[in-house]
C-alpha atoms as a PDB file:
ATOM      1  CA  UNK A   1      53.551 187.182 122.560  1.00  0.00           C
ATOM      2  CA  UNK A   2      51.150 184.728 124.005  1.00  0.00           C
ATOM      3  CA  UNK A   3      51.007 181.032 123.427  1.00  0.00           C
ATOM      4  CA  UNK A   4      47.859 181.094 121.906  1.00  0.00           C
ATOM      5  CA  UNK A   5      49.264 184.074 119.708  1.00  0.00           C
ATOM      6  CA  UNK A   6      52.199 182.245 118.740  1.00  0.00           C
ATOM      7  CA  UNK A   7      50.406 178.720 117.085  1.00  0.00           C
ATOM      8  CA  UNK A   8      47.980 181.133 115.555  1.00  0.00           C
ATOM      9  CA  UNK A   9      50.721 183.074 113.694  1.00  0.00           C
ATOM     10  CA  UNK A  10      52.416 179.553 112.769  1.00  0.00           C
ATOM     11  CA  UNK A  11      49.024 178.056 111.544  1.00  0.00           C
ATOM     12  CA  UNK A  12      48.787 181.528 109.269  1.00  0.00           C
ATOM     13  CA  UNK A  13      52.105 181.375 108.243  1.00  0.00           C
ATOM     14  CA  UNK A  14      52.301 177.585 107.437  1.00  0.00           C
ATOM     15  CA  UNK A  15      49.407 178.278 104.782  1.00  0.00           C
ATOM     16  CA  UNK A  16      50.760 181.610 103.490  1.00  0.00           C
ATOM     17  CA  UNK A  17      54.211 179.922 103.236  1.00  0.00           C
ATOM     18  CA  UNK A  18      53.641 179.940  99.373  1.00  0.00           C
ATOM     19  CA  UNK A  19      57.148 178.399  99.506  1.00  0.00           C
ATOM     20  CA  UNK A  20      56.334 175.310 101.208  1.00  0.00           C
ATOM     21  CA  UNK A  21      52.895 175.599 101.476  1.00  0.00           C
ATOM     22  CA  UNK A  22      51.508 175.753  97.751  1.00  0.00           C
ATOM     23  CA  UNK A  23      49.905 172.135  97.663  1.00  0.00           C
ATOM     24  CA  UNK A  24      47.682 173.193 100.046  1.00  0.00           C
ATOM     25  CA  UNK A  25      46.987 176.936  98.381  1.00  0.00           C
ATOM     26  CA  UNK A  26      46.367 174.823  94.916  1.00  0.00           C
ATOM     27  CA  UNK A  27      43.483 172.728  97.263  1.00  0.00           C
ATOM     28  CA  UNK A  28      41.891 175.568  98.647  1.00  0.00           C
ATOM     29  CA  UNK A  29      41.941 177.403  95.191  1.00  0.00           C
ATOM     30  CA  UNK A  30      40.844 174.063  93.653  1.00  0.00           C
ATOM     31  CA  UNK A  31      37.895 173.876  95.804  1.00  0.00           C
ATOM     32  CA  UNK A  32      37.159 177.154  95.172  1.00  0.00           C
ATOM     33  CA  UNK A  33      37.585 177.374  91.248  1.00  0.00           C
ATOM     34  CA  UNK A  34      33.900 177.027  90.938  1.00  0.00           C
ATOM     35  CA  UNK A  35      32.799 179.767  92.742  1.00  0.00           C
ATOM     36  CA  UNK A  36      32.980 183.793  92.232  1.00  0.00           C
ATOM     37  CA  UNK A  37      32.362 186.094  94.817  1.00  0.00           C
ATOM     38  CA  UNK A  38      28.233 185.610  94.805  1.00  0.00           C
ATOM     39  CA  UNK A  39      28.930 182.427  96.208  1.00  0.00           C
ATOM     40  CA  UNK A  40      30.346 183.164  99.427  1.00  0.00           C
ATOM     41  CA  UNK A  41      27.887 181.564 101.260  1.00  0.00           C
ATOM     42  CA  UNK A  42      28.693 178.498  99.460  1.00  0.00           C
ATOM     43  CA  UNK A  43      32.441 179.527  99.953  1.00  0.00           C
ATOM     44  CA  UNK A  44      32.115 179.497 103.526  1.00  0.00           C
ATOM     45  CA  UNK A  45      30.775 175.914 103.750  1.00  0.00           C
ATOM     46  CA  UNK A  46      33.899 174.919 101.791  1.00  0.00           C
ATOM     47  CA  UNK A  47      36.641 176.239 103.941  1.00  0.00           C
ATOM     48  CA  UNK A  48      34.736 175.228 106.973  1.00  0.00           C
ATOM     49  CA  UNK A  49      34.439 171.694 105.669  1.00  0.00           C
ATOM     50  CA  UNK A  50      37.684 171.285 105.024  1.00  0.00           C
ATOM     51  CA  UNK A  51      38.893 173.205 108.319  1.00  0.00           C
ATOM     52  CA  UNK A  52      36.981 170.381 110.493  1.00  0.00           C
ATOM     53  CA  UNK A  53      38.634 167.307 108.163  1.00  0.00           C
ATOM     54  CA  UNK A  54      41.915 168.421 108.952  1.00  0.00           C
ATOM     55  CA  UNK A  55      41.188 169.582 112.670  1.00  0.00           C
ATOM     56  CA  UNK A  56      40.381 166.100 113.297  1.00  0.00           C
ATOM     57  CA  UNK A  57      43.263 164.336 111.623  1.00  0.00           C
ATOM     58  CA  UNK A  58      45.451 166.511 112.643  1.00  0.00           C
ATOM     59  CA  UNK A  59      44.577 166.404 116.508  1.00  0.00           C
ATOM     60  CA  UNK A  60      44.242 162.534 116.478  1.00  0.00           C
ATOM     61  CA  UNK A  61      47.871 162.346 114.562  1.00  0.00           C
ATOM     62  CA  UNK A  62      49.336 164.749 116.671  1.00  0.00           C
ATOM     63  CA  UNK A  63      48.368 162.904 119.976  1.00  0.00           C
ATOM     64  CA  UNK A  64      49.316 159.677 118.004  1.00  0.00           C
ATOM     65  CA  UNK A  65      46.160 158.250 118.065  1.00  0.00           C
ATOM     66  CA  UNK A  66      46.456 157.580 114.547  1.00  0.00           C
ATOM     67  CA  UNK A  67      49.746 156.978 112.505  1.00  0.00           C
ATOM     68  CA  UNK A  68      49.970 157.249 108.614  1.00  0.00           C
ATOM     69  CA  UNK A  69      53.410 156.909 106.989  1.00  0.00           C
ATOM     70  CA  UNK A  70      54.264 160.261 106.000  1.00  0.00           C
ATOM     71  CA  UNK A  71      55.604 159.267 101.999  1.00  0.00           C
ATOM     72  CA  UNK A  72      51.966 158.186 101.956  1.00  0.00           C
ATOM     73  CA  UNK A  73      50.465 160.939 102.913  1.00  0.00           C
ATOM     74  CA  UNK A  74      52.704 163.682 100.892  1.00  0.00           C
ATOM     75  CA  UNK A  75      51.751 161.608  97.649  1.00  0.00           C
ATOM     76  CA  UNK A  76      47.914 161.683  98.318  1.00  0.00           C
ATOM     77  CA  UNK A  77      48.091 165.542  98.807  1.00  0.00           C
ATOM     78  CA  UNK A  78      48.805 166.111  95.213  1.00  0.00           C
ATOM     79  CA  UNK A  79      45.964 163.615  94.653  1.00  0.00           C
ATOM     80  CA  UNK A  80      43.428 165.205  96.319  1.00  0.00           C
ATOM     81  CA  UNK A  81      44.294 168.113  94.357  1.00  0.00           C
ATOM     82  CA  UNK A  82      44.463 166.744  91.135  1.00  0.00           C
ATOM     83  CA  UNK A  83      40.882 164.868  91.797  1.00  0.00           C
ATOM     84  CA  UNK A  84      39.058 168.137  92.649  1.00  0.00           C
ATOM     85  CA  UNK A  85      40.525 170.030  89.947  1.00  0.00           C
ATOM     86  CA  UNK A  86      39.940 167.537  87.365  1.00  0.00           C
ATOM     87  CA  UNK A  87      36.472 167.166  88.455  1.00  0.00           C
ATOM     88  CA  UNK A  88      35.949 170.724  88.286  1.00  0.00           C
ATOM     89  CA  UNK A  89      36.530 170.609  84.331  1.00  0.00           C
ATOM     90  CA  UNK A  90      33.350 168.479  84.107  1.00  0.00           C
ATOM     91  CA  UNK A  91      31.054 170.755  86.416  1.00  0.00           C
ATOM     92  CA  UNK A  92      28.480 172.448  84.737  1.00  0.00           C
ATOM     93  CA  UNK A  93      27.806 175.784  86.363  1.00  0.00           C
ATOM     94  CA  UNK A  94      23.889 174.851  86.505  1.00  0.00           C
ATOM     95  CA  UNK A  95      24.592 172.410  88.980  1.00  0.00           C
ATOM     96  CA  UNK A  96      27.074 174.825  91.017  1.00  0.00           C
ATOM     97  CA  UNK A  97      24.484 177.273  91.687  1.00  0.00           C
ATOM     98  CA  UNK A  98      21.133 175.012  92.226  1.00  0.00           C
ATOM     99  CA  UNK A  99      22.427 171.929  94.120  1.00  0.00           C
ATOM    100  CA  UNK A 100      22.196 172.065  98.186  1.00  0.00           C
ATOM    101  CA  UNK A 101      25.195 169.535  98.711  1.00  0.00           C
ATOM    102  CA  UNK A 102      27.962 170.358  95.818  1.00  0.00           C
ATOM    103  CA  UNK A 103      30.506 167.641  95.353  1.00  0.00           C
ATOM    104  CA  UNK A 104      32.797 170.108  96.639  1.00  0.00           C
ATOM    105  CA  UNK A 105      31.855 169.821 100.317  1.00  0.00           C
ATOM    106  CA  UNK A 106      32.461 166.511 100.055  1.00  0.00           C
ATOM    107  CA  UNK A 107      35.513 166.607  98.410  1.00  0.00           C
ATOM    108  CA  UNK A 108      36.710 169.114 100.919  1.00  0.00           C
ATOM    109  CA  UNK A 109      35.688 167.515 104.258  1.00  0.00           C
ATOM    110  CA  UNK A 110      37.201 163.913 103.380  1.00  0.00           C
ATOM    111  CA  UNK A 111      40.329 165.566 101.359  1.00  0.00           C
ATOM    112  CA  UNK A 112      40.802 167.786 104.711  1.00  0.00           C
ATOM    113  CA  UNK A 113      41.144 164.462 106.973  1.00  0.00           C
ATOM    114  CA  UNK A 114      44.008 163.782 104.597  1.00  0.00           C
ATOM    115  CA  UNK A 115      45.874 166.961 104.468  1.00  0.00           C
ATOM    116  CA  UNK A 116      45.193 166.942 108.470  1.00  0.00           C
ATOM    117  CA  UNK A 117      47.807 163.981 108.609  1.00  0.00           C
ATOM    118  CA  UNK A 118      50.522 166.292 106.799  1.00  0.00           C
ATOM    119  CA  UNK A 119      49.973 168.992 108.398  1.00  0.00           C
ATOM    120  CA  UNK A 120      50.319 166.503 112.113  1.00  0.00           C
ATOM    121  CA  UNK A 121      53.894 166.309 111.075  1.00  0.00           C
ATOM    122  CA  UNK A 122      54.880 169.921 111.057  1.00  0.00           C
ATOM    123  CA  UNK A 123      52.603 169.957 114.030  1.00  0.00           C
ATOM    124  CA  UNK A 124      54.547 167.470 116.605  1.00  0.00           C
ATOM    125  CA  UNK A 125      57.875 168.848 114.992  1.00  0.00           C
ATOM    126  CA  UNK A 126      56.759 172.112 116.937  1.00  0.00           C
ATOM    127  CA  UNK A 127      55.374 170.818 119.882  1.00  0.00           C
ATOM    128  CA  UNK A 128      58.070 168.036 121.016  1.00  0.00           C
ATOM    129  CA  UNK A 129      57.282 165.983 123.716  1.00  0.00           C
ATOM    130  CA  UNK A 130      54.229 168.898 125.482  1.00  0.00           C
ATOM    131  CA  UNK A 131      51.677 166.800 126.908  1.00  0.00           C
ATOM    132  CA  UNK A 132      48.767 169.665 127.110  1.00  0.00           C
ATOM    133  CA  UNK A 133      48.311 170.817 123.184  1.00  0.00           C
ATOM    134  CA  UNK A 134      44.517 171.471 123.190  1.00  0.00           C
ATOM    135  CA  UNK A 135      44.766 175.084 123.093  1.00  0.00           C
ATOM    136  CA  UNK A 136      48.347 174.816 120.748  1.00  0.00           C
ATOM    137  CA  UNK A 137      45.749 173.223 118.321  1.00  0.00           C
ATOM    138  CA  UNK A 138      43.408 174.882 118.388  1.00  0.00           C
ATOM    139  CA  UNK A 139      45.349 178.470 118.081  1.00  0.00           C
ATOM    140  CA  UNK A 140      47.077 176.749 115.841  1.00  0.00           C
ATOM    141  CA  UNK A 141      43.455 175.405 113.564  1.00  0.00           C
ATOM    142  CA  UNK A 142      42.686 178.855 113.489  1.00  0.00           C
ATOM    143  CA  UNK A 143      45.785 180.135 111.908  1.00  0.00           C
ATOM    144  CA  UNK A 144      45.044 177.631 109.113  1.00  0.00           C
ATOM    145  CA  UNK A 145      41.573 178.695 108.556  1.00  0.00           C
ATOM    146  CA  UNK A 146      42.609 182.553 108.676  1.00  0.00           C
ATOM    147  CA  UNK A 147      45.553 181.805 106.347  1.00  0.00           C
ATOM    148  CA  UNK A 148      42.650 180.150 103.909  1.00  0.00           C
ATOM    149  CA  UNK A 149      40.905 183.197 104.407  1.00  0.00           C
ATOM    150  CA  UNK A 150      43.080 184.858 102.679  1.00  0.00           C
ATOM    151  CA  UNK A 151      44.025 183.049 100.017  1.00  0.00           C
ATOM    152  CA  UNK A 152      40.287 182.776  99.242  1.00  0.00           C
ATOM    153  CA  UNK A 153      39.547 186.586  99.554  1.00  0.00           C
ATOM    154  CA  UNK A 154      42.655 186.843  96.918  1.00  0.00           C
ATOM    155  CA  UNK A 155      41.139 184.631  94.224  1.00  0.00           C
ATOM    156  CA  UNK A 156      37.530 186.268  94.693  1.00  0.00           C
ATOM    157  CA  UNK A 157      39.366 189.663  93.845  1.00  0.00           C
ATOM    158  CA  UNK A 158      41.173 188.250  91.223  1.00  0.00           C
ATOM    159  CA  UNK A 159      38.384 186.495  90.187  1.00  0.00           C
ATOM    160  CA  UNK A 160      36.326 189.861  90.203  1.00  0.00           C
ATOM    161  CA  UNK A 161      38.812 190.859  88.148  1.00  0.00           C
ATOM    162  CA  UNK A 162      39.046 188.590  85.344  1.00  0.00           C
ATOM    163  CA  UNK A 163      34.990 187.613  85.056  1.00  0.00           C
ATOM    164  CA  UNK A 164      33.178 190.655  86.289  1.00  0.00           C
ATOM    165  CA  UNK A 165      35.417 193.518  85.116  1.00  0.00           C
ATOM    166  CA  UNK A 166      37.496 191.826  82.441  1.00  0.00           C
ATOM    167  CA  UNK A 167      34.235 189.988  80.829  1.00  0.00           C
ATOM    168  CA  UNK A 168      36.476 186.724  81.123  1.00  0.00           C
ATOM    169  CA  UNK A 169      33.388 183.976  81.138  1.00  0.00           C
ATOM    170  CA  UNK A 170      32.206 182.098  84.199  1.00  0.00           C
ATOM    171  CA  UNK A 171      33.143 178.364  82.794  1.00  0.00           C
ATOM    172  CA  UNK A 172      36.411 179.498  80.611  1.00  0.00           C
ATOM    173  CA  UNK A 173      37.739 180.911  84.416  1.00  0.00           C
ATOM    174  CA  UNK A 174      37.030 177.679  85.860  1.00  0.00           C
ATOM    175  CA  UNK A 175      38.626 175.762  83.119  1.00  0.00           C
ATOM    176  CA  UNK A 176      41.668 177.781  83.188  1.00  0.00           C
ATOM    177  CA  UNK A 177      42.058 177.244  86.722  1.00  0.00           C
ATOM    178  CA  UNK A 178      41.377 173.751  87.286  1.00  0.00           C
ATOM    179  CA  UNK A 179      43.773 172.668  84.290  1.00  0.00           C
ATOM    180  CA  UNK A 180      46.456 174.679  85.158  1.00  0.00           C
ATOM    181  CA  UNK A 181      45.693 173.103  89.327  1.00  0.00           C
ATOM    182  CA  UNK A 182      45.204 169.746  87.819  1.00  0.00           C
ATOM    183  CA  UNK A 183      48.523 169.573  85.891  1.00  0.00           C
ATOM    184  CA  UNK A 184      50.573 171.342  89.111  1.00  0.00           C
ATOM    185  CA  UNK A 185      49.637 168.252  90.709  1.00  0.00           C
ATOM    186  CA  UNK A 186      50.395 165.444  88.531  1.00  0.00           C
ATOM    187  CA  UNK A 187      54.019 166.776  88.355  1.00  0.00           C
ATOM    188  CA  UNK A 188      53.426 166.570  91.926  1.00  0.00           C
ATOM    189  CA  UNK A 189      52.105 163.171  92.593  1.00  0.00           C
ATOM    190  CA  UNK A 190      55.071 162.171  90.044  1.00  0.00           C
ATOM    191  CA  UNK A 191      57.557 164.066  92.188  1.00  0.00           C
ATOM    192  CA  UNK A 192      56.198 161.620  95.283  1.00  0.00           C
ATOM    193  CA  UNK A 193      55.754 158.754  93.958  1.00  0.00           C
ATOM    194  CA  UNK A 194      56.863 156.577  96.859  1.00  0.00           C
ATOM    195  CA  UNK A 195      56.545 152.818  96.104  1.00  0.00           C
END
């Protein structure tokens, strides 16, 4: 297996790791709560947002050009979480389907920079003390947005599911969602309360 092969499979697996890697499954699902499979489009902007936050965190912590203390950083995960799913509650779909910049992107490109930082960690653990990690990140960037992939293509089929076939509604899917997200991560952010 190649180098490049071998980050790409980690970045997959460290997402898919529904084990160690729920918080961030609950973000991208989160961000996505909104959205059923009509919004792809819309979808697509949203992983790719958050992809570039946490490419850039994640290179500039992992060649230690930045340094965040990692109790820090594992509590604000939870918050990110827990302030995009809470916000979802008070969306109104209206304003999901008409608006060019959704609070979402935003969310997702400034909650990425943070989730970048705990993701560095794993990251360095990996790569000890190699010198030339442009290509191990970006393989590894890759994996993470593939891995996302995923778990987005899952909730837009069970999303089909429940609203299209089902007859669930639009906003009582969201609502669901988004509570259940939102409470996940204040046991969370309780769990890591560092200070």
């Amino acid at each position: 297996m190649s180098e490049f092969a071998l980050y790409f499979a980690l970045g997959k697996d460290h997402i898919l790791d529904y084990a160690n890697g729920y918080d961030h499954i609950l973000f991208v699902v989160a961000l996505c709560a909104l959205y059923l499979s009509g919004d792809w489009r819309k979808i697509l902007i949203l992983v790719t947002a958050f992809t570039i936050g946490h490419s850039i965190t994640l290179a500039l912590s992992t060649l230690q050009i930045i340094s965040v203390k990692t109790e820090l950083i594992e509590f604000l995960i939870p918050l990110t979480i827990f302030i995009t799913a809470f916000s979802n509650l008070f969306r109104k779909e209206d304003q999901i389907s008409h608006r060019v910049v959704q609070t979402n992107y935003i969310y997702a490109l400034f909650f990425g920079l943070i989730h970048g930082m705990g993701f560095s960690n794993y990251l360095k653990a990996i790569l000890g003390k190699d010198h030339s990690i442009i290509s191990q990140l970006l393989a590894f960037n890759l994996g993470l947005e593939f891995g996302q992939m995923i778990v987005v293509a899952i909730f837009l089929f069970l999303g089909f599911i429940f609203v299209d076939l089902a007859g669930v509604s639009r906003r009582d899917w969201k609502m669901v969602i988004s509570s259940a997200i939102a409470g996940i991560a204040l046991i969370l952010m309780k769990d890591r309360i560092f200070w």
